[in-house]
PDB file of N, CA and C in Angstrom:
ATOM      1  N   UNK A   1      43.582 175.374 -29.582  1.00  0.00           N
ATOM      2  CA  UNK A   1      42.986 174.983 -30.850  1.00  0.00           C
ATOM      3  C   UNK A   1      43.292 176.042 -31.908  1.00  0.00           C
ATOM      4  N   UNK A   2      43.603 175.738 -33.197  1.00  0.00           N
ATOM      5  CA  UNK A   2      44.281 176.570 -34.151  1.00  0.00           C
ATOM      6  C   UNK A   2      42.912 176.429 -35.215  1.00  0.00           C
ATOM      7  N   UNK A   3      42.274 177.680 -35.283  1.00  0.00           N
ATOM      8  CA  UNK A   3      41.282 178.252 -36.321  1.00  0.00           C
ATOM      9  C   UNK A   3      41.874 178.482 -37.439  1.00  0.00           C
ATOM     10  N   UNK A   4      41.693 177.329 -38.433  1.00  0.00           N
ATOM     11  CA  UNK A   4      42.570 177.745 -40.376  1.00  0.00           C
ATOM     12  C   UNK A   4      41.292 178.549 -40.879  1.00  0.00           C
ATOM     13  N   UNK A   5      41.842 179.482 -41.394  1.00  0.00           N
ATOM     14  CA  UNK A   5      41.044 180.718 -42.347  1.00  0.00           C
ATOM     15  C   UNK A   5      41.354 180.306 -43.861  1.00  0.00           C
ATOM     16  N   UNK A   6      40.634 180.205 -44.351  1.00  0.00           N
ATOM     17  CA  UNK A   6      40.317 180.282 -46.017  1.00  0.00           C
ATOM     18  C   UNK A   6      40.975 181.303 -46.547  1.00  0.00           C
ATOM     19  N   UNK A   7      41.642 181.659 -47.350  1.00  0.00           N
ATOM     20  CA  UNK A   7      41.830 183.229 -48.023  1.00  0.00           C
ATOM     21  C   UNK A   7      41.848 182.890 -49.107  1.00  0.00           C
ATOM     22  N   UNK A   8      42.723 182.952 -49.810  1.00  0.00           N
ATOM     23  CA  UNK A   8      42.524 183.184 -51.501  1.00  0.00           C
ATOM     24  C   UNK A   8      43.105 181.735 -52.574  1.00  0.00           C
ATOM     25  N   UNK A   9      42.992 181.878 -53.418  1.00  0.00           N
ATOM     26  CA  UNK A   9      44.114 181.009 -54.262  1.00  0.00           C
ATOM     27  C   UNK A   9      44.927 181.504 -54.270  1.00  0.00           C
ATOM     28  N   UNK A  10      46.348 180.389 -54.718  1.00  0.00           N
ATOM     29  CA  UNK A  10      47.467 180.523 -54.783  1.00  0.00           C
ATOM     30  C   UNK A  10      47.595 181.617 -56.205  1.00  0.00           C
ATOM     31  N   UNK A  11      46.571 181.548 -56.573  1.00  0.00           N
ATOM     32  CA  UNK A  11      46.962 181.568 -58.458  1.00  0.00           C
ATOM     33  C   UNK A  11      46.531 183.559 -58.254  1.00  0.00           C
ATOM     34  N   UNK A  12      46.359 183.768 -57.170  1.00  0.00           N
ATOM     35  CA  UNK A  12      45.732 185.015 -57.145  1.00  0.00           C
ATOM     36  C   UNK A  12      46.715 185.826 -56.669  1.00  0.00           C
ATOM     37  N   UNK A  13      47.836 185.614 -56.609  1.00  0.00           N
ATOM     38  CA  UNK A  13      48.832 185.951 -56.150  1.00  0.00           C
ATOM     39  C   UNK A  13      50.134 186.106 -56.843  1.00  0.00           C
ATOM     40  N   UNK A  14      50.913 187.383 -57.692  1.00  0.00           N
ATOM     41  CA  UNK A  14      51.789 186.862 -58.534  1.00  0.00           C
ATOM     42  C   UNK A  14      53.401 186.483 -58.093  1.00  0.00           C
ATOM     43  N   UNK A  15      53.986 185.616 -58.671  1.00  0.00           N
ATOM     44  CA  UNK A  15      54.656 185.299 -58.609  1.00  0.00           C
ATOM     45  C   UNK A  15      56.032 186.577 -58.140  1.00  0.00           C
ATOM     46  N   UNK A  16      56.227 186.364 -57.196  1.00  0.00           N
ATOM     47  CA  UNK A  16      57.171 187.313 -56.484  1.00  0.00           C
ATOM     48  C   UNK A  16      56.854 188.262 -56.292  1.00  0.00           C
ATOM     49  N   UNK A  17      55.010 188.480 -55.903  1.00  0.00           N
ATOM     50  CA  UNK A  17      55.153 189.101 -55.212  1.00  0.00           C
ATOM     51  C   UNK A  17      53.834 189.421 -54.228  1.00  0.00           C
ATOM     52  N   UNK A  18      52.555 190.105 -54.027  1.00  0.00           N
ATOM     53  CA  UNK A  18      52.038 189.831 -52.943  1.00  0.00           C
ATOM     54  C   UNK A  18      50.614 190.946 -52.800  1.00  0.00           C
ATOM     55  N   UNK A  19      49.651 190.009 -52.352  1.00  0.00           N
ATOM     56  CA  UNK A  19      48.360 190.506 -52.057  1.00  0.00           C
ATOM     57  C   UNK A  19      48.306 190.943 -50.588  1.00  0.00           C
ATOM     58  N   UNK A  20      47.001 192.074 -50.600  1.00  0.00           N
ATOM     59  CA  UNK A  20      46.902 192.346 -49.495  1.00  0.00           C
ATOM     60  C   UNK A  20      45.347 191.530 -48.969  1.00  0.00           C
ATOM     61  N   UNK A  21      45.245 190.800 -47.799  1.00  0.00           N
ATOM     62  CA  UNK A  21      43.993 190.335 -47.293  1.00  0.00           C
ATOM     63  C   UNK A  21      43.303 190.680 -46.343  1.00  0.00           C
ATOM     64  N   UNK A  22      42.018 190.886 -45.867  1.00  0.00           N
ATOM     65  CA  UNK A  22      41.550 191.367 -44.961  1.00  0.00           C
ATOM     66  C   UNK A  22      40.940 190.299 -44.022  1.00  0.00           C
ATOM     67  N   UNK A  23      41.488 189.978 -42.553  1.00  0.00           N
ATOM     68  CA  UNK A  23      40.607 188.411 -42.013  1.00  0.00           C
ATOM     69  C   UNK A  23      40.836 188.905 -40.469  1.00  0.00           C
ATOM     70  N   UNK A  24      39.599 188.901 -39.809  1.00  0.00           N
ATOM     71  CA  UNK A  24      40.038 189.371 -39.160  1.00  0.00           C
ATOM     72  C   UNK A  24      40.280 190.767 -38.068  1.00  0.00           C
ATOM     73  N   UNK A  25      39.897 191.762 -39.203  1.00  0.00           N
ATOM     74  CA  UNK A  25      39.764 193.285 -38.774  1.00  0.00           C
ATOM     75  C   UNK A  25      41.619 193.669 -38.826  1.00  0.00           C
ATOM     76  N   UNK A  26      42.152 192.536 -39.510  1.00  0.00           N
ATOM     77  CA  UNK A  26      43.861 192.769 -40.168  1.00  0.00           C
ATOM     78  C   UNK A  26      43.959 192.912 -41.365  1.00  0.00           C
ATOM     79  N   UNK A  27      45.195 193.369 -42.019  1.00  0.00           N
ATOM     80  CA  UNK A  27      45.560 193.650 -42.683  1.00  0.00           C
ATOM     81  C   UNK A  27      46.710 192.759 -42.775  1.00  0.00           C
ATOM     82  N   UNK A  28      46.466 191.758 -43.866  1.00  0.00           N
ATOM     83  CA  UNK A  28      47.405 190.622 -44.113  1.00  0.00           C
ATOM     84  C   UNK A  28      48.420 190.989 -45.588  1.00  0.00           C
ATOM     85  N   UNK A  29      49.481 190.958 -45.484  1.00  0.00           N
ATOM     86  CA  UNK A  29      50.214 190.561 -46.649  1.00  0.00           C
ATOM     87  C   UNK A  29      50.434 189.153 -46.979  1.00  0.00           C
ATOM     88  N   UNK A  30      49.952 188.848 -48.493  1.00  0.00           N
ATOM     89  CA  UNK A  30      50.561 186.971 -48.777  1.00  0.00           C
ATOM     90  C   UNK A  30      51.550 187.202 -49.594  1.00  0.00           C
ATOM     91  N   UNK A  31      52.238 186.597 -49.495  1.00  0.00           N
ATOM     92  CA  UNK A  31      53.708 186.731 -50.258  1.00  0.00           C
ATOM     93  C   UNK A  31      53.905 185.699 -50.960  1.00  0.00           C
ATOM     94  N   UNK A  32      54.352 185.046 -52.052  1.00  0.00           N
ATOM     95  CA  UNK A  32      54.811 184.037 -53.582  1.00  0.00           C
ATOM     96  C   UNK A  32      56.095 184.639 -53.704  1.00  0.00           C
ATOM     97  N   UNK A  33      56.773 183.408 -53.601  1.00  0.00           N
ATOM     98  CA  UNK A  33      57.998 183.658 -53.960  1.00  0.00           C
ATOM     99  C   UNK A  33      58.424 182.830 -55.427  1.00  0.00           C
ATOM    100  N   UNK A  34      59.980 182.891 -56.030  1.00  0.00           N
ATOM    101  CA  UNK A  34      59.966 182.248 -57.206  1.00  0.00           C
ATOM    102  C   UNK A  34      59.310 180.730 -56.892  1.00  0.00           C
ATOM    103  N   UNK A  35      59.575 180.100 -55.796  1.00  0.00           N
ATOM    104  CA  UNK A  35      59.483 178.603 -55.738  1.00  0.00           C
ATOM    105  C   UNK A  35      58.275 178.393 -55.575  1.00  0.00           C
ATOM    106  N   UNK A  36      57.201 179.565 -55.319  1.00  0.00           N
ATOM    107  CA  UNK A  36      55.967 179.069 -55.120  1.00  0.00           C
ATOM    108  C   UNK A  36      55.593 178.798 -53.598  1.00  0.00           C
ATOM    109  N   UNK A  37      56.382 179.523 -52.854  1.00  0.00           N
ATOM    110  CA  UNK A  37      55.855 178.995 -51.581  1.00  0.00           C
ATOM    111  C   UNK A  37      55.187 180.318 -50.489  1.00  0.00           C
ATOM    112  N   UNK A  38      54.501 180.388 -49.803  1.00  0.00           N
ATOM    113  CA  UNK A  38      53.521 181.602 -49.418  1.00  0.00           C
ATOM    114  C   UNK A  38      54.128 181.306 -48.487  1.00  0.00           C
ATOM    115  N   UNK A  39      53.606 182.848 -48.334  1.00  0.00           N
ATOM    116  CA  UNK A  39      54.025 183.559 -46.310  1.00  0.00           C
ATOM    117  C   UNK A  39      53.132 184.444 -45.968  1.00  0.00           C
ATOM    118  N   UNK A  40      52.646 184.464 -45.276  1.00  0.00           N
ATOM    119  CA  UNK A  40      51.670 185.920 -44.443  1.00  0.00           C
ATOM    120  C   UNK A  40      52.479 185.977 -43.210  1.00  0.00           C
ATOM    121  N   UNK A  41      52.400 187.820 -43.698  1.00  0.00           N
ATOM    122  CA  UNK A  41      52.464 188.857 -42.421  1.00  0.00           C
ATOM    123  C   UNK A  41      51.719 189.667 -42.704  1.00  0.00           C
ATOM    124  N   UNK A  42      51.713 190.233 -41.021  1.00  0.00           N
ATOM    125  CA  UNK A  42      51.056 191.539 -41.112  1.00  0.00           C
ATOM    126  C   UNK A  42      51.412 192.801 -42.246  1.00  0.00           C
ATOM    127  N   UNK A  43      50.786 193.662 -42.386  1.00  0.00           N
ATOM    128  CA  UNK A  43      51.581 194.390 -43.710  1.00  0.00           C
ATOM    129  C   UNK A  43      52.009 195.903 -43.234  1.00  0.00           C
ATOM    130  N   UNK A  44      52.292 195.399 -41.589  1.00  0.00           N
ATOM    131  CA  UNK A  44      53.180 197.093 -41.206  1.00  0.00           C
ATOM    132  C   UNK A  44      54.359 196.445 -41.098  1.00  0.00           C
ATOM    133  N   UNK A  45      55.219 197.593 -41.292  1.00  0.00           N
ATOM    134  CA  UNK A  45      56.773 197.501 -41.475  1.00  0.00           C
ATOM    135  C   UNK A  45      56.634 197.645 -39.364  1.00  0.00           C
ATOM    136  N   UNK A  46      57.819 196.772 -38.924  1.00  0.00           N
ATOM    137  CA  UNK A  46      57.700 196.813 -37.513  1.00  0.00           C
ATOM    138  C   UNK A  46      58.497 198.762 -37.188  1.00  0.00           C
ATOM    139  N   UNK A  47      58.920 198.970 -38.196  1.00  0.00           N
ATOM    140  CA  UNK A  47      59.848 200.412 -37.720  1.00  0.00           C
ATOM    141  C   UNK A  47      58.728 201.638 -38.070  1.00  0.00           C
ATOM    142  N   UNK A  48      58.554 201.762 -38.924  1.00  0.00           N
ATOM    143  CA  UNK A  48      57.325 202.849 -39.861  1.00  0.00           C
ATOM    144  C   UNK A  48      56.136 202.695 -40.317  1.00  0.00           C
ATOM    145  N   UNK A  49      55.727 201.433 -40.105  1.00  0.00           N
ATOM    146  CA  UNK A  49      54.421 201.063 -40.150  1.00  0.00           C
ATOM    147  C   UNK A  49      54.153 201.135 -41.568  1.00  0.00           C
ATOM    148  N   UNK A  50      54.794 201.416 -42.550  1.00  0.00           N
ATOM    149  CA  UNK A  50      54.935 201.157 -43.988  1.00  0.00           C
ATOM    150  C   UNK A  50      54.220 200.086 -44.368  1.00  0.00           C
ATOM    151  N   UNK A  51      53.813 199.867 -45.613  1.00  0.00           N
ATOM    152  CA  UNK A  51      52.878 198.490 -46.226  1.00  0.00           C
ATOM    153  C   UNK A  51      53.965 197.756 -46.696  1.00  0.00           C
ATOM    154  N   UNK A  52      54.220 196.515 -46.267  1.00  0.00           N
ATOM    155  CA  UNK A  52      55.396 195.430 -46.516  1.00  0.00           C
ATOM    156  C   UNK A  52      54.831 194.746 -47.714  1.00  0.00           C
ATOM    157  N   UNK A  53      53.475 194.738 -48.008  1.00  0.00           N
ATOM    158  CA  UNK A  53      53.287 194.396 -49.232  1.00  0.00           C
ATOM    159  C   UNK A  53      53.464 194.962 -50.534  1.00  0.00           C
ATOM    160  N   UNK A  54      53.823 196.266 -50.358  1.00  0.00           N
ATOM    161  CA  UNK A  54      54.744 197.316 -51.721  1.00  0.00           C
ATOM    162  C   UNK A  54      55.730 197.060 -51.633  1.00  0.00           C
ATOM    163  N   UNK A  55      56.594 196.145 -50.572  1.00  0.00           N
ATOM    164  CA  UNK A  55      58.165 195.997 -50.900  1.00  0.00           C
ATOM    165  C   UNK A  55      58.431 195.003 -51.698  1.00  0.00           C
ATOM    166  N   UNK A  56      59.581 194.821 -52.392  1.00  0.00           N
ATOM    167  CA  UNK A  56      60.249 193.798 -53.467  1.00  0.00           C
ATOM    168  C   UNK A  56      60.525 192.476 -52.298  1.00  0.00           C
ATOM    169  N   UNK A  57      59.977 191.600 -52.977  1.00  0.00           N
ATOM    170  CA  UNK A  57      59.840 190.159 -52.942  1.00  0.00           C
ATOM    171  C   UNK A  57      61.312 189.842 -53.384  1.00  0.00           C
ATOM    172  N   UNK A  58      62.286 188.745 -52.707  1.00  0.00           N
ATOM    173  CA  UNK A  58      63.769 188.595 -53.039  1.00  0.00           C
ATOM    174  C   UNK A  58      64.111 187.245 -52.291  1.00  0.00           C
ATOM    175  N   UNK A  59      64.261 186.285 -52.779  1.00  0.00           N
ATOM    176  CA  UNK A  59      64.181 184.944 -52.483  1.00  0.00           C
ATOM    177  C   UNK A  59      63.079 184.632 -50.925  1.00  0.00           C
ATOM    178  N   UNK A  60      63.078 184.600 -49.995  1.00  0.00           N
ATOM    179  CA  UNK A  60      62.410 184.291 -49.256  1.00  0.00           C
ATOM    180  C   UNK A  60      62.489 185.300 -48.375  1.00  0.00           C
ATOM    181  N   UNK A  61      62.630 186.932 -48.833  1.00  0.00           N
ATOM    182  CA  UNK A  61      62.380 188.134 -47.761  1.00  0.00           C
ATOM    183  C   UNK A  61      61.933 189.107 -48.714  1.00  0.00           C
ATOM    184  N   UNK A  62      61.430 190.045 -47.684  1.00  0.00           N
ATOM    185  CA  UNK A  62      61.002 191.088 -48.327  1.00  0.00           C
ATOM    186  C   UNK A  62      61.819 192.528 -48.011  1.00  0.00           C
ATOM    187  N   UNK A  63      61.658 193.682 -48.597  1.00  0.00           N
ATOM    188  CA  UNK A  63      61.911 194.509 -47.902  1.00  0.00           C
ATOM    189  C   UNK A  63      61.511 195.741 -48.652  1.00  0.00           C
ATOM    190  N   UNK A  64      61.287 196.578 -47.326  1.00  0.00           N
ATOM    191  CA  UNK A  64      59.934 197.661 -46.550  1.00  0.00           C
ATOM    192  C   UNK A  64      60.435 198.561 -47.862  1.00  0.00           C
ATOM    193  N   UNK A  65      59.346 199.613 -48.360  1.00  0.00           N
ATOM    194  CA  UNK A  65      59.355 200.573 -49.783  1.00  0.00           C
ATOM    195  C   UNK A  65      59.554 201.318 -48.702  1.00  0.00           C
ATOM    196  N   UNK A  66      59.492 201.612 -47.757  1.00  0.00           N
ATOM    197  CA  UNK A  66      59.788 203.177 -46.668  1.00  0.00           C
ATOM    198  C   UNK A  66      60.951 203.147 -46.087  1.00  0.00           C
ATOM    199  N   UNK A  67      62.170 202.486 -46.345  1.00  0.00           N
ATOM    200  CA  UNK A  67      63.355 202.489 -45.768  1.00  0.00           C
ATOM    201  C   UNK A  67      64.215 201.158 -46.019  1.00  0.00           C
ATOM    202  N   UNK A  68      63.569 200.303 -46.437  1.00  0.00           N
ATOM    203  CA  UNK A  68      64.569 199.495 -47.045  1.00  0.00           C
ATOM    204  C   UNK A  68      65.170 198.461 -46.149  1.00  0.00           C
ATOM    205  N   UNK A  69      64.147 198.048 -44.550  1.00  0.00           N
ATOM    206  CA  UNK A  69      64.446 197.572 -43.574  1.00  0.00           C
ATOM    207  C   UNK A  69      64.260 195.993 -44.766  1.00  0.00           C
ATOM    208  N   UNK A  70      65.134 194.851 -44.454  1.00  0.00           N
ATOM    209  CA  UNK A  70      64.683 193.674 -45.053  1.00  0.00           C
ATOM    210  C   UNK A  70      63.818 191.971 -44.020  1.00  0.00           C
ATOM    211  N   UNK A  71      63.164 192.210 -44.085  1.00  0.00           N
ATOM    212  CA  UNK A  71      62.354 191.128 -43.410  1.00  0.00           C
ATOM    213  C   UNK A  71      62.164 189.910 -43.924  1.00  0.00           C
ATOM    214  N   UNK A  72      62.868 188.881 -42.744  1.00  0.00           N
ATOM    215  CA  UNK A  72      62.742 186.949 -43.503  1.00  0.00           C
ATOM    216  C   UNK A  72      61.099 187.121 -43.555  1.00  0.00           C
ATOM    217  N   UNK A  73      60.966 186.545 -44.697  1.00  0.00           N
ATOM    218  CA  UNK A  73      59.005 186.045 -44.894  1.00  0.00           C
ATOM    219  C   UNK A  73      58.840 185.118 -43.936  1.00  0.00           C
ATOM    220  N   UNK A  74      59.667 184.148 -43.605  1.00  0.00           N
ATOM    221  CA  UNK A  74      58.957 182.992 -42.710  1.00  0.00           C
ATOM    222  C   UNK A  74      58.962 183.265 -41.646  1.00  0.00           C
ATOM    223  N   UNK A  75      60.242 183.879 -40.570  1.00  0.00           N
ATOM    224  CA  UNK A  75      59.679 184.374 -39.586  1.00  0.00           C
ATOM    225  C   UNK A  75      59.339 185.815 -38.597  1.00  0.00           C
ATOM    226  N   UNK A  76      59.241 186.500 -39.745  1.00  0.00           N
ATOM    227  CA  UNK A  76      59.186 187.956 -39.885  1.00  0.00           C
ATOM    228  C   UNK A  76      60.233 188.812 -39.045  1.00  0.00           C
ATOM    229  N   UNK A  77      61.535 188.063 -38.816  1.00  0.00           N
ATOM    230  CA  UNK A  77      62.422 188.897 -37.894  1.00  0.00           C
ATOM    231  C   UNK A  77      63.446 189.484 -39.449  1.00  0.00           C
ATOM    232  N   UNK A  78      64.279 190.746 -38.740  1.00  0.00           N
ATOM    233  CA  UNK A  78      64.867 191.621 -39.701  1.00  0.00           C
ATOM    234  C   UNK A  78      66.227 191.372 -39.910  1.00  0.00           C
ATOM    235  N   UNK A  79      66.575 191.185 -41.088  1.00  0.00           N
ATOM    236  CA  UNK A  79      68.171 190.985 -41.385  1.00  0.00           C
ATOM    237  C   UNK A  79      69.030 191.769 -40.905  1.00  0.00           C
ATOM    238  N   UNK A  80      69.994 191.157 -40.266  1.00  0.00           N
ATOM    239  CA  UNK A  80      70.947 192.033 -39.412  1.00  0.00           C
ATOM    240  C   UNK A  80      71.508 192.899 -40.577  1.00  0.00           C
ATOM    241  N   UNK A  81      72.332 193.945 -40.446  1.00  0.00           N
ATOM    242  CA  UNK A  81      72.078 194.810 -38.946  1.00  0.00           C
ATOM    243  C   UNK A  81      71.012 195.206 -38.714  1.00  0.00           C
ATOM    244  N   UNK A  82      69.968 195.322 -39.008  1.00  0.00           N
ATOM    245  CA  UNK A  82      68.235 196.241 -38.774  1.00  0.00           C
ATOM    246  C   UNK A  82      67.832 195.183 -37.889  1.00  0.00           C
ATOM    247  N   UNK A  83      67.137 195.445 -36.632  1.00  0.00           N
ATOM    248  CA  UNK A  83      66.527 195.036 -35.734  1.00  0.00           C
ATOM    249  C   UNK A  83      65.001 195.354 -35.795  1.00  0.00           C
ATOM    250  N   UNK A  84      64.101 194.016 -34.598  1.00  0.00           N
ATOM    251  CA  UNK A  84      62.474 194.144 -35.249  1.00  0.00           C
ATOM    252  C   UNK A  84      62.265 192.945 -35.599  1.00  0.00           C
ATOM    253  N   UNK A  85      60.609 192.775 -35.382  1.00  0.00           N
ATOM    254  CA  UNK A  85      60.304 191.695 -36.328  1.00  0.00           C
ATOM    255  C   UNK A  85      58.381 192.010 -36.723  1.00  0.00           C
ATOM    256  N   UNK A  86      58.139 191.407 -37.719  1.00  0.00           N
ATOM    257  CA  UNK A  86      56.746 191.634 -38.291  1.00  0.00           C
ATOM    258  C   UNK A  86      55.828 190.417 -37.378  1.00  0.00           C
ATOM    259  N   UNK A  87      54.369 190.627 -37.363  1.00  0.00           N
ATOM    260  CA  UNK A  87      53.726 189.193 -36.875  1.00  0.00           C
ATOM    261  C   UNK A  87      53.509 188.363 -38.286  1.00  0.00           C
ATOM    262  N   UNK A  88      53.687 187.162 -38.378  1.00  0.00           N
ATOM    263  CA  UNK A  88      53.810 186.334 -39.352  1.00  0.00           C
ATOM    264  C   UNK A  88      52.247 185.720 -39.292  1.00  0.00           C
ATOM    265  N   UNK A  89      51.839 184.717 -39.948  1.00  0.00           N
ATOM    266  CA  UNK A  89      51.082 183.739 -39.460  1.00  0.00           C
ATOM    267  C   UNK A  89      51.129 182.524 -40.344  1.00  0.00           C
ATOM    268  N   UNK A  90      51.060 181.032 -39.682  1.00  0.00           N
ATOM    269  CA  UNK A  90      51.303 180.082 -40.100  1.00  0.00           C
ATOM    270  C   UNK A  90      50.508 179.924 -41.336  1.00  0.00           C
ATOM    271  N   UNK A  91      50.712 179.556 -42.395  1.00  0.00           N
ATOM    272  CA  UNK A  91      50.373 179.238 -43.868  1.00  0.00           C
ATOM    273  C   UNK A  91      50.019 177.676 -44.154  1.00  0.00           C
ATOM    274  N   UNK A  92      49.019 177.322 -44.685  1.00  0.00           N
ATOM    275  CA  UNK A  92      48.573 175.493 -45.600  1.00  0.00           C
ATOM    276  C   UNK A  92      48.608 175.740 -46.792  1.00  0.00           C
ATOM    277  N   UNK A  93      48.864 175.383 -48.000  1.00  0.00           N
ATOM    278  CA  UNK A  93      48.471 175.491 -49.011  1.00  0.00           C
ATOM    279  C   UNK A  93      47.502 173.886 -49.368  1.00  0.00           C
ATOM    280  N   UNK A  94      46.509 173.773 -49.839  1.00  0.00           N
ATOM    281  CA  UNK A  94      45.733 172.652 -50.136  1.00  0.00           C
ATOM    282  C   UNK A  94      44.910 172.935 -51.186  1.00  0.00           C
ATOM    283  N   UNK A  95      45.256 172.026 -52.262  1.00  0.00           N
ATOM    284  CA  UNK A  95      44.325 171.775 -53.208  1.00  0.00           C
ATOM    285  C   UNK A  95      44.472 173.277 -54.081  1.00  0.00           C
ATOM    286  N   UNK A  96      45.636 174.050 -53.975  1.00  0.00           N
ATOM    287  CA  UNK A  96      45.566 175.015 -54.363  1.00  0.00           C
ATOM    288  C   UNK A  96      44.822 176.494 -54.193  1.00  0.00           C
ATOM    289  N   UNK A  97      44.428 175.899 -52.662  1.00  0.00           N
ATOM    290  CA  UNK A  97      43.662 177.358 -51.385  1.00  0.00           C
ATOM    291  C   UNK A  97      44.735 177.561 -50.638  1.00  0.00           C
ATOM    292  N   UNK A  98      44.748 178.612 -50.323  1.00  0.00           N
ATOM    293  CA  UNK A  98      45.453 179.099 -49.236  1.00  0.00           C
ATOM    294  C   UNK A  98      45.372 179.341 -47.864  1.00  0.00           C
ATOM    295  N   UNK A  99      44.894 178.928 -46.770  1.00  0.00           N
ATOM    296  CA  UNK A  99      44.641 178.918 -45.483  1.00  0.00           C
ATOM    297  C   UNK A  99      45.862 179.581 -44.667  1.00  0.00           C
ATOM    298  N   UNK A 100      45.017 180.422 -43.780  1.00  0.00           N
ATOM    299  CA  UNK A 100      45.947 181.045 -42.636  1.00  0.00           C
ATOM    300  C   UNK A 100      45.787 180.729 -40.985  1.00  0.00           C
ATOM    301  N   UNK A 101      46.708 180.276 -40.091  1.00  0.00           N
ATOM    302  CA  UNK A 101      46.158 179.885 -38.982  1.00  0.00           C
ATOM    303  C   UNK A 101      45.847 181.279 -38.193  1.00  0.00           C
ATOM    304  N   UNK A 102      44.859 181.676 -37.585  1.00  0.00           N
ATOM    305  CA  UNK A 102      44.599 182.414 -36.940  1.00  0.00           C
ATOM    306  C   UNK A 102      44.912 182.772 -35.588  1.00  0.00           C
ATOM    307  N   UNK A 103      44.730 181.830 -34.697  1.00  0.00           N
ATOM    308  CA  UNK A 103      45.106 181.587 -33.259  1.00  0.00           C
ATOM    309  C   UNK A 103      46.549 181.563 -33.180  1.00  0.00           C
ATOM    310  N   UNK A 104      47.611 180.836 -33.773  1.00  0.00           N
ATOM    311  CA  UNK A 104      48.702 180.641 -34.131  1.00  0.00           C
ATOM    312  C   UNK A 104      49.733 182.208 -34.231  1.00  0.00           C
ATOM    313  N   UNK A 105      48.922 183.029 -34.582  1.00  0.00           N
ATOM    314  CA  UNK A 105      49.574 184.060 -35.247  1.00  0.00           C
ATOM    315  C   UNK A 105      50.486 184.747 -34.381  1.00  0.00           C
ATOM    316  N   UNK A 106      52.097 184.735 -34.653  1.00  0.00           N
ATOM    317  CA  UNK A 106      52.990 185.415 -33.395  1.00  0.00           C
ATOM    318  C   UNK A 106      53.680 186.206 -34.040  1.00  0.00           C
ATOM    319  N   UNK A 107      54.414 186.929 -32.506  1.00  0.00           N
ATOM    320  CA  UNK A 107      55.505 187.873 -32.953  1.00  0.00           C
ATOM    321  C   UNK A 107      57.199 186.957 -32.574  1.00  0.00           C
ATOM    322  N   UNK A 108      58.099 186.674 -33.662  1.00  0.00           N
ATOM    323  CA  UNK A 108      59.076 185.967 -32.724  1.00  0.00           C
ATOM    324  C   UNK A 108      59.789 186.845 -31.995  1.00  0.00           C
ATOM    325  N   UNK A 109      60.400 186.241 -30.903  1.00  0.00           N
ATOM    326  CA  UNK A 109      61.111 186.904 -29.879  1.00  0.00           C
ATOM    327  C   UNK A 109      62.599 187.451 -30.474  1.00  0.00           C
TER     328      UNK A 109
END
């Protein structure tokens, strides 16, 4: 069974680029990209544990202010050549809320 969490509005979030949330006893990054579409991860860099939510937002990745590792938003694995991946967690947007699945939440292989 997949527990959806409430978090914020969309509108609370600027455009390219990203809040930090607390749900959990985690530390969530939400990410807006130009198109408007959200992503949560965790907000350690998988190499340095860096806040992925200070990195620059760049079509649908991010990448880490502590080294410059670049991470896909959707499934938090690292653009080659850099190896790694972040825990992601599945995203709803409705009615202009933002929901996070909780139970859901992985690391991809």
């Amino acid at each position: 069974m997949v527990d959806w969490i409430e978090i914020v509005s969309v509108d609370e979030i600027p455009s390219l680029g990203s809040r930090v949330v607390h749900a959990n006893g985690e530390e969530i990054a939400l990410f807006r990209t130009a198109n408007d579409e959200i992503f949560a991860v965790r907000d350690r860099c998988p190499h340095k544990e860096g806040p992925l939510s200070q990195g620059i937002v760049h079509g649908k990745r991010v990448t880490c202010p502590m080294h410059n590792l670049v991470l896909e938003l959707s499934d938090g694995k690292a653009v080659h050549p850099d190896e790694g991946c972040a825990m992601v967690y599945p995203v709803k947007v409705e009615e202009g809320r933002i929901w996070i699945a909780w139970q859901s939440a992985a690391i991809p292989e």
